[in-house]
Structure formats: C-alpha cells, structure tokens
Protein backbone atom coordinates (compact mmCIF):
# COMPACT_ATOMS: atom_id res chain seq x y z
CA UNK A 1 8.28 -5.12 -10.87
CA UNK A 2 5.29 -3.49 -12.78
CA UNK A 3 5.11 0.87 -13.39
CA UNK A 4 5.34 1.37 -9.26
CA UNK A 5 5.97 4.08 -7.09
CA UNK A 6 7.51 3.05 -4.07
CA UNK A 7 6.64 5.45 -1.29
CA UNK A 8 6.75 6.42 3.02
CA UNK A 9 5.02 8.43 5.46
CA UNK A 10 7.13 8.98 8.07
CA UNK A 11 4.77 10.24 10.86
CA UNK A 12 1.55 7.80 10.40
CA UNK A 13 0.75 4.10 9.90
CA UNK A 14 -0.96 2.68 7.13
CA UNK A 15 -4.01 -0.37 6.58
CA UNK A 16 -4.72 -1.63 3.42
CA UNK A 17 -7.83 -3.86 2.76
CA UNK A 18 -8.91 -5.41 -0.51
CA UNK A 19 -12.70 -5.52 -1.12
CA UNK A 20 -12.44 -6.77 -4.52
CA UNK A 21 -9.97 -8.37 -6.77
CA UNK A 22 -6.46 -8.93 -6.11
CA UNK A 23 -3.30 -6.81 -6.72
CA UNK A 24 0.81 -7.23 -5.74
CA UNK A 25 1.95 -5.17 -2.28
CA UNK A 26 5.18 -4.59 -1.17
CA UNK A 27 6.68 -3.94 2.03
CA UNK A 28 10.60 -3.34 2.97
CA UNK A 29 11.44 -5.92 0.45
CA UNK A 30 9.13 -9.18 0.12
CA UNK A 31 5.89 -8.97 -2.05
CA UNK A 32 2.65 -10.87 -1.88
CA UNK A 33 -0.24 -11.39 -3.63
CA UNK A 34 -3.08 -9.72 -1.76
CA UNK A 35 -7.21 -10.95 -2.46
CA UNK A 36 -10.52 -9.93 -1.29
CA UNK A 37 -10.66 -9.96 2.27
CA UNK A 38 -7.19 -9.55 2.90
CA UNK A 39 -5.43 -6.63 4.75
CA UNK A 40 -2.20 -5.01 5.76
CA UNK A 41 -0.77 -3.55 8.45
CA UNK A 42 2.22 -0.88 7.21
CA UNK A 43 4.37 0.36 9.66
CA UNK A 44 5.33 4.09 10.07
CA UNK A 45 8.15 4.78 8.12
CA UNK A 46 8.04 1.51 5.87
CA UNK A 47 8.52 1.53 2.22
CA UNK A 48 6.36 -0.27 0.60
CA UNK A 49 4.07 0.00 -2.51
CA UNK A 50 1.06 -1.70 -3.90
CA UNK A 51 0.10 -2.62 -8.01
CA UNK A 52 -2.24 -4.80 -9.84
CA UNK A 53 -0.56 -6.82 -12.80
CA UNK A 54 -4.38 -8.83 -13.06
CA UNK A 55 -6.91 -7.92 -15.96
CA UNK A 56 -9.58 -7.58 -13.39
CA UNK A 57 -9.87 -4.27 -11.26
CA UNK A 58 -8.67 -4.38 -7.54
CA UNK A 59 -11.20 -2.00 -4.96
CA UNK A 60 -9.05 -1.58 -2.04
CA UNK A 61 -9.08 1.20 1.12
CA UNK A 62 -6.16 2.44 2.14
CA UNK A 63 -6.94 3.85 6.17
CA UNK A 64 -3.58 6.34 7.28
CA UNK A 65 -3.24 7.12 10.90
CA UNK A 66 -3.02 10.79 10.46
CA UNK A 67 -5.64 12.87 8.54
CA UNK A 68 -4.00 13.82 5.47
CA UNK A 69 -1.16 12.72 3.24
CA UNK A 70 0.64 15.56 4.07
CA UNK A 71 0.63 15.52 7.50
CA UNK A 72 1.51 11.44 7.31
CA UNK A 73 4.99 12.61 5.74
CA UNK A 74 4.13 10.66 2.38
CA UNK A 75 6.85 11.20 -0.28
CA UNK A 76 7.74 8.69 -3.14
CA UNK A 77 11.53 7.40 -2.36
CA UNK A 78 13.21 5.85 -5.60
C-alpha cells in the first residue's frame, strides 16, 4: 500500500464521492479502485482509508454525519 493513513470516527458515518479522476479506498480490509461518479458508503466505526497512486489528480467530497472531525471521533489507528 502507498504513504496511507488508515483512520475511524467512531460516532459518525462517512460518504465519499469522486467527481474527478480516480484514486484506491479501503475499507476493513478489501480495496478498490474508485472513478468519477462513484461513491462510498463508510460505516461508523470502520477503518478504512483512501489514496491516489494515478498521475492525474482525484477531486473527491468526503460528507461525515456529524459536523466536525472532532465530534465524528476521527483518529488515525496504525
């Protein structure tokens, strides 16, 4: 696996949706190549992690159930 941080939030679920480009996400522990158009559900307390080994840039929003980082319980697990 590319330079990735792994990482949770406990207390709030997490969508991902590429707009443009493509990148490598990661959930529990299977990976997929995400494109344009494509999204993710991630559940509440998953690990997961996302990372673009492509030349071209990935756009992507990331939508958390919970209105900040902090209060979503993010931390980066090893």
């Amino acid at each position: 696996m590319a330079n990735v941080s792994s990482h949770v939030h406990k207390d709030a679920e997490e969508v991902i949706y590429i707009l443009k480009g493509r990148g490598i996400s990661g959930l529990v522990d299977s990976e997929i190549e995400m494109n344009q158009g494509d999204t993710m559900f991630v559940p509440r307390g998953a690990v997961h992690w996302f990372y673009n080994p492509f030349e071209e840039p990935v756009e992507m929003i990331f939508i958390y159930t919970k209105p900040s980082l902090k209060s979503a319980g993010y931390r980066v697990v090893e």
